[in-house]
C-alpha atoms as a PDB file:
ATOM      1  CA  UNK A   1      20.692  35.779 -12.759  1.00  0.00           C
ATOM      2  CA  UNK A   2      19.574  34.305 -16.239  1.00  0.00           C
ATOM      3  CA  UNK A   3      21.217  34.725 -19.393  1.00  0.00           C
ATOM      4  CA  UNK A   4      19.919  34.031 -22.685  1.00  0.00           C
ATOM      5  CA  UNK A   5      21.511  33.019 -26.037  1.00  0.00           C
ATOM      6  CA  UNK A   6      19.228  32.166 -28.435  1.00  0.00           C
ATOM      7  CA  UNK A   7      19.827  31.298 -32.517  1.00  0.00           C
ATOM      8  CA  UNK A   8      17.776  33.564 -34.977  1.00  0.00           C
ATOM      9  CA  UNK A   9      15.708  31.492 -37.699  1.00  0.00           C
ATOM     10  CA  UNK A  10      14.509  33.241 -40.562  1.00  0.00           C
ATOM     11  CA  UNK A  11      12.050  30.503 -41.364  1.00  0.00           C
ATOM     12  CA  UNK A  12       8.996  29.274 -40.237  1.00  0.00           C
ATOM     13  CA  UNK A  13      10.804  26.323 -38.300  1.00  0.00           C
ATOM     14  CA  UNK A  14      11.149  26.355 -34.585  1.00  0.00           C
ATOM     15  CA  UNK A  15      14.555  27.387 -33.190  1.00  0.00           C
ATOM     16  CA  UNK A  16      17.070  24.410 -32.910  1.00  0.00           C
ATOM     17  CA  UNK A  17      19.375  25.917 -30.904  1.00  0.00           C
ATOM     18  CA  UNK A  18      18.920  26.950 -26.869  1.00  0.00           C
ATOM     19  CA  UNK A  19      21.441  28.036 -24.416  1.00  0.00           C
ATOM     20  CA  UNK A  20      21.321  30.083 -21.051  1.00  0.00           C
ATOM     21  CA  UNK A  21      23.676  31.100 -18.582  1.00  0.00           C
ATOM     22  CA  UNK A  22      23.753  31.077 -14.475  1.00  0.00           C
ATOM     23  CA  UNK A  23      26.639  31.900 -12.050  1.00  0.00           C
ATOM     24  CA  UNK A  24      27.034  29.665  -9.340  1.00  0.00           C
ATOM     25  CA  UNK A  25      28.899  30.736  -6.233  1.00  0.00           C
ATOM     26  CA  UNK A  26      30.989  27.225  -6.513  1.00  0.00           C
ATOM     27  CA  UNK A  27      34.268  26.571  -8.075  1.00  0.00           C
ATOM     28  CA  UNK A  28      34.059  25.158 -12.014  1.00  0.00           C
ATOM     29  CA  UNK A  29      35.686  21.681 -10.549  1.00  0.00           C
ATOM     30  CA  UNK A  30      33.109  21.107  -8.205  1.00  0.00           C
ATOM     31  CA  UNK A  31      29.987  22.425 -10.680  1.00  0.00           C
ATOM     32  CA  UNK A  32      31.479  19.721 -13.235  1.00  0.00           C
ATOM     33  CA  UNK A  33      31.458  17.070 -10.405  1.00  0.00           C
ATOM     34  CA  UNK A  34      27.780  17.875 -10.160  1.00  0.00           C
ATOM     35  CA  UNK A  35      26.659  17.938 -14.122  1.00  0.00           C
ATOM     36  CA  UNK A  36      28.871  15.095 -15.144  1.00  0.00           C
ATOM     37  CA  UNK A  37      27.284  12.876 -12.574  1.00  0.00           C
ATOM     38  CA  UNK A  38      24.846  11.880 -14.578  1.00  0.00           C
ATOM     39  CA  UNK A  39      23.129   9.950 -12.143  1.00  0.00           C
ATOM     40  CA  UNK A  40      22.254  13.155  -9.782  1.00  0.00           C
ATOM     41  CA  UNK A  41      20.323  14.802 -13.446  1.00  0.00           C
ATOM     42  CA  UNK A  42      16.906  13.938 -11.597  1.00  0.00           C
ATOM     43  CA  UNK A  43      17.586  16.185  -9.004  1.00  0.00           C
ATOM     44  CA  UNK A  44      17.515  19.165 -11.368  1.00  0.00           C
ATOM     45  CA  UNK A  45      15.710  18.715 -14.383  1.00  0.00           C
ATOM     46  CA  UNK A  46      12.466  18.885 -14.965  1.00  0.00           C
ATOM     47  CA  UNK A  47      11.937  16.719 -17.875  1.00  0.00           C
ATOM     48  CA  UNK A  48      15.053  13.549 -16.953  1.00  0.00           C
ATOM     49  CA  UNK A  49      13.607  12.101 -13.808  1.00  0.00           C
ATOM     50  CA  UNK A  50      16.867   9.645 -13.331  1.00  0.00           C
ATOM     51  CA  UNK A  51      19.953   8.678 -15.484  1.00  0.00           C
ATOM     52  CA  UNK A  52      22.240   5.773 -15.272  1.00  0.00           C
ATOM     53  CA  UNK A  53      25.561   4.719 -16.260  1.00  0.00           C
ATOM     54  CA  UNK A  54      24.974   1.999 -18.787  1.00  0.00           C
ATOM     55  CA  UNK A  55      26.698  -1.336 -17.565  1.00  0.00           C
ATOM     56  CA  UNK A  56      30.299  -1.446 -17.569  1.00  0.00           C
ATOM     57  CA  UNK A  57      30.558   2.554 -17.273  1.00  0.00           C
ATOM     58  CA  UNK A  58      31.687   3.587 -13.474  1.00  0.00           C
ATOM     59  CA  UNK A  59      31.615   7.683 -14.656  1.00  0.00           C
ATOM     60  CA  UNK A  60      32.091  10.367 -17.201  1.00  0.00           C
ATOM     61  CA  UNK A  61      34.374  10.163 -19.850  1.00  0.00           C
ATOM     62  CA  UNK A  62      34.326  10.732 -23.667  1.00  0.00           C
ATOM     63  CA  UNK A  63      32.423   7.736 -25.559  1.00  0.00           C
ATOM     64  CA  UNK A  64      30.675   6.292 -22.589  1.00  0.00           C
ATOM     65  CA  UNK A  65      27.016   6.096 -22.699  1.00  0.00           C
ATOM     66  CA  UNK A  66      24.304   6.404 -20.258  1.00  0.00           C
ATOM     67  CA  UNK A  67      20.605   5.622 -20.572  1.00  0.00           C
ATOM     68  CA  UNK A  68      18.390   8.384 -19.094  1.00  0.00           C
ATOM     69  CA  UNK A  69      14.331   7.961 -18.421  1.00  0.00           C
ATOM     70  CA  UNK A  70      12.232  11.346 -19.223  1.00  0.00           C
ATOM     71  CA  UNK A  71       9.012  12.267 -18.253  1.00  0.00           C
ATOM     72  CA  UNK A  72       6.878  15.072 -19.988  1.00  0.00           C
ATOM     73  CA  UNK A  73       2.931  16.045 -19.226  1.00  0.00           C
ATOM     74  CA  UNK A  74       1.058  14.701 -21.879  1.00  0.00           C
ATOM     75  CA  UNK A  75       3.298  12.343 -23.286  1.00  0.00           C
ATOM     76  CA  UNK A  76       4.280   8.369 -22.386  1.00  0.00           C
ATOM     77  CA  UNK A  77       7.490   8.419 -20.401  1.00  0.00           C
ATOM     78  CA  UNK A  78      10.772   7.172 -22.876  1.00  0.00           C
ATOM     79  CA  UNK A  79      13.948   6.422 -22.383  1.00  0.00           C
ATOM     80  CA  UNK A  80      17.065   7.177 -24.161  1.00  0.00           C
ATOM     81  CA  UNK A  81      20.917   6.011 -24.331  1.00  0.00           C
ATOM     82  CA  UNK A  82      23.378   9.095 -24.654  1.00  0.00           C
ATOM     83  CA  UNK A  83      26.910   9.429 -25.537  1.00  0.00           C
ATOM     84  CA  UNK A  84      29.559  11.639 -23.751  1.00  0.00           C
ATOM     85  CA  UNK A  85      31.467  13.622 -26.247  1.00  0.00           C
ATOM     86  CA  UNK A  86      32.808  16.062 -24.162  1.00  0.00           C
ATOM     87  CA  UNK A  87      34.417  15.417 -20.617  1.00  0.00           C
ATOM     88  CA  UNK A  88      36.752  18.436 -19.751  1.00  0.00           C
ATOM     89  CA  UNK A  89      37.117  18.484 -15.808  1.00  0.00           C
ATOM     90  CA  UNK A  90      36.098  21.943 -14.861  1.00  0.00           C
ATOM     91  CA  UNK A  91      35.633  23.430 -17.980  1.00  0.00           C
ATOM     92  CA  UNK A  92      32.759  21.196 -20.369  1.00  0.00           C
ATOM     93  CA  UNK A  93      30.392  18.677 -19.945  1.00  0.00           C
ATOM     94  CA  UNK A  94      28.271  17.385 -23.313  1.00  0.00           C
ATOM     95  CA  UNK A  95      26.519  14.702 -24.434  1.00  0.00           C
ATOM     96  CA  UNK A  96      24.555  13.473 -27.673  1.00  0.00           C
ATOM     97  CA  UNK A  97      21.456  11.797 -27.287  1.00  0.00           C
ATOM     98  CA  UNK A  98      20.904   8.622 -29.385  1.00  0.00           C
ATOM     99  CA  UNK A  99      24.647   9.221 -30.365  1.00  0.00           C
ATOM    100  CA  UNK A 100      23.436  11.791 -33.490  1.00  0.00           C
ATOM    101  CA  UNK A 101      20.389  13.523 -32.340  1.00  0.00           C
ATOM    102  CA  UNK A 102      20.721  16.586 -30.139  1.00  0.00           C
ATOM    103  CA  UNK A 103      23.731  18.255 -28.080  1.00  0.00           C
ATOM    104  CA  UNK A 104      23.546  18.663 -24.975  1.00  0.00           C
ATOM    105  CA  UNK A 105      26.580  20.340 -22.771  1.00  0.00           C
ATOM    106  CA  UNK A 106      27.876  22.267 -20.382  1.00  0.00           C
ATOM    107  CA  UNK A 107      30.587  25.062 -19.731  1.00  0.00           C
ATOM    108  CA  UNK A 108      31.938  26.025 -17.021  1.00  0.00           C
ATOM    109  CA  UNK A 109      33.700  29.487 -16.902  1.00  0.00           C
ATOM    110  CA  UNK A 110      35.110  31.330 -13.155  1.00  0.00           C
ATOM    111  CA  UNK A 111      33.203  34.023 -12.514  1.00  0.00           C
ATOM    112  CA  UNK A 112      33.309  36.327  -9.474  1.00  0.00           C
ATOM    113  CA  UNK A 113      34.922  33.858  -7.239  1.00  0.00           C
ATOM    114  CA  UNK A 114      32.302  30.920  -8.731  1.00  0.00           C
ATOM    115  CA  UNK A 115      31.251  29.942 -11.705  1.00  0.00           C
ATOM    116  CA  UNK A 116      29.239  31.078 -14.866  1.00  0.00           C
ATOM    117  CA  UNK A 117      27.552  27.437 -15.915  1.00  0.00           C
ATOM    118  CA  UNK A 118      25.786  28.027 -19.877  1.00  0.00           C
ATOM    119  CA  UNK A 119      23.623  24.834 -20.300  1.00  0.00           C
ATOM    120  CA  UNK A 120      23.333  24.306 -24.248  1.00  0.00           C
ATOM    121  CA  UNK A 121      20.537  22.750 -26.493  1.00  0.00           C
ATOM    122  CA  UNK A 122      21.394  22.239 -30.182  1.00  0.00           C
ATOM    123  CA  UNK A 123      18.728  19.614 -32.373  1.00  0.00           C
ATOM    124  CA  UNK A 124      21.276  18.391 -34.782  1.00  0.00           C
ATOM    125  CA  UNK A 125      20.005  17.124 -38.333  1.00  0.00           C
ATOM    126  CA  UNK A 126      20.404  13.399 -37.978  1.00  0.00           C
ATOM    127  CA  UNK A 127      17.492  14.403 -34.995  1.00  0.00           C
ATOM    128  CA  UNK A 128      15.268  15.836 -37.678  1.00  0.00           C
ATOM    129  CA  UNK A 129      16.022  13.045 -40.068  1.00  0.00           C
ATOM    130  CA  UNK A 130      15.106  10.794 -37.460  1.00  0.00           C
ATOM    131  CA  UNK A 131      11.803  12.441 -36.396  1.00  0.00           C
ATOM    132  CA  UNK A 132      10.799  12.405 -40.273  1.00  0.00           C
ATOM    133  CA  UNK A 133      11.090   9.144 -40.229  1.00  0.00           C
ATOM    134  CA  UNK A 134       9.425   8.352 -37.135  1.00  0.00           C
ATOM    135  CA  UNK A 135       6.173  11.080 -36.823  1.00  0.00           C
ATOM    136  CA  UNK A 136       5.876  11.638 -40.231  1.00  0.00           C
ATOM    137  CA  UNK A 137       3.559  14.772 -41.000  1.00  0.00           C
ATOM    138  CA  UNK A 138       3.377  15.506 -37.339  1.00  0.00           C
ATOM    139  CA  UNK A 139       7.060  16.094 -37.332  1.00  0.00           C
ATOM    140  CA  UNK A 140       7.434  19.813 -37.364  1.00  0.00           C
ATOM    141  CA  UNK A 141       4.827  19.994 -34.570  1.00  0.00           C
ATOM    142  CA  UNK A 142       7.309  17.051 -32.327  1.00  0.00           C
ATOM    143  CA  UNK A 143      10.502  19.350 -33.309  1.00  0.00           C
ATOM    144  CA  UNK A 144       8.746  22.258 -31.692  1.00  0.00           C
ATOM    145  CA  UNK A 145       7.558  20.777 -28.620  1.00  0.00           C
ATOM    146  CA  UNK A 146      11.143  19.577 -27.986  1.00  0.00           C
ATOM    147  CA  UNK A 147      12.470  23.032 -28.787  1.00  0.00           C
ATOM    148  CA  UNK A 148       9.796  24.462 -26.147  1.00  0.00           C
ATOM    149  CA  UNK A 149      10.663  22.026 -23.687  1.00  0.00           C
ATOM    150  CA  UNK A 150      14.464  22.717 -23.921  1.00  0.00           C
ATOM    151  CA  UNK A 151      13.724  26.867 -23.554  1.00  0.00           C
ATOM    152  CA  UNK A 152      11.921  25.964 -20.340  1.00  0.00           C
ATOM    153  CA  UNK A 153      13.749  23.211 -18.657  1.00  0.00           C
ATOM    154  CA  UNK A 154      17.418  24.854 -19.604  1.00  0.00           C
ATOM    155  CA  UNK A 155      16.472  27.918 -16.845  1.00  0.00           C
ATOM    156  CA  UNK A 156      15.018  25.385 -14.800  1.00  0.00           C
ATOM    157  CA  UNK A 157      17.631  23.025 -14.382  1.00  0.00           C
ATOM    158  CA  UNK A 158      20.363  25.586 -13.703  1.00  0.00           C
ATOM    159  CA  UNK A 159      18.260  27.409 -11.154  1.00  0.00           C
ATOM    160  CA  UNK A 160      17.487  23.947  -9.132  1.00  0.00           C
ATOM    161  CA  UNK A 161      21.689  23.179 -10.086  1.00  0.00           C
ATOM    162  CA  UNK A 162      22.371  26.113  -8.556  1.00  0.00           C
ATOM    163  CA  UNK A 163      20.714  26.182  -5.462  1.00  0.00           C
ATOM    164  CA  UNK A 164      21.667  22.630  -4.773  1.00  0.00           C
ATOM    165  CA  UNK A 165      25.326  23.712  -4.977  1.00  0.00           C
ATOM    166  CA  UNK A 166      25.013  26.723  -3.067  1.00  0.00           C
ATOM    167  CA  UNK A 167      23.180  24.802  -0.026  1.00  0.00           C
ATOM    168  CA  UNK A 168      26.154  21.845  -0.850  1.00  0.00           C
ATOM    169  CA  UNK A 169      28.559  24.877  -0.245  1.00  0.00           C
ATOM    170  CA  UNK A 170      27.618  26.003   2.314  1.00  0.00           C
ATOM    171  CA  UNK A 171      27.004  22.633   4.477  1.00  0.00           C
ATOM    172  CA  UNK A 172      30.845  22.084   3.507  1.00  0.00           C
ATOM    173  CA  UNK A 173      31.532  25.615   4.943  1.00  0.00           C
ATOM    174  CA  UNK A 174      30.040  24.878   8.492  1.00  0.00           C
END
């Protein structure tokens, strides 16, 4: 089951915050071990095709970056470097893109014998300043298309998370 958390805006502007929840019959540690591997993130989400520790970086740990290629319908694929600012074994897993531009992370909370997972979206303002600067009058509409594509992928990355841990589960309980 999905749970969502979503920021209220009194303006006109899109929401800049996302989150949504999903339990996971899987202990925290072992959800973590899946999330913070950054390289597995193509296996779930629907937007980040494949992610790679940048060179010198062997694994998760706060400051280390990672470079992650994204692919959207009707858009060129991109790239972009990320930074780690949260690495809490079992308990959080977040990450800034371009250092300053949105927050991405992960908590993981037991649950029932697993493990409630909330995936979080948050467009912070150097990420507005910087899509300003780079699209201009189209801006607003760019913000909002992120935003969209965040409120999508979010449930769809924790449901394909989830059943690839459950199926990992239960291969280790045969």
């Amino acid at each position: 089951m999905l749970r969502y958390f979503v920021s209220v805006d009194t303006t006109d502007a899109p929401e800049l915050t996302f989150s949504a929840s999903i339990r996971i019959a899987a202990s925290p540690e072992d959800v973590y071990d899946m999330v913070s591997d950054v390289t597995r993130m193509g296996e779930w989400s629907p937007v980040c095709t494949a992610c790679w520790w940048d060179e010198g970086v062997t694994g998760p740990a706060v400051g280390a970056w990672f470079t992650g290629h994204n692919e959207l319908a009707g858009r060129d694929p991109w790239e972009t470097r990320s930074q780690v600012v949260a690495a809490d074994p079992g308990r959080e897993f977040a990450f800034v893109v371009g250092g300053t531009w949105a927050r991405w992370g992960y908590t993981f909370t037991p649950a029932g014998g697993g493990t409630e997972v909330t995936e979080s979206w948050h467009f912070l303002p150097d990420g507005l300043t910087r899509f300003d600067d780079r699209y201009g009058d189209d801006a607003a509409r760019q913000v909002a298309l992120r935003a969209a594509a965040a409120r999508s992928g979010i449930p769809a990355t924790l449901a394909a998370l989830k059943r690839s841990a459950e199926a990992n589960g239960a291969e280790a309980m045969r």
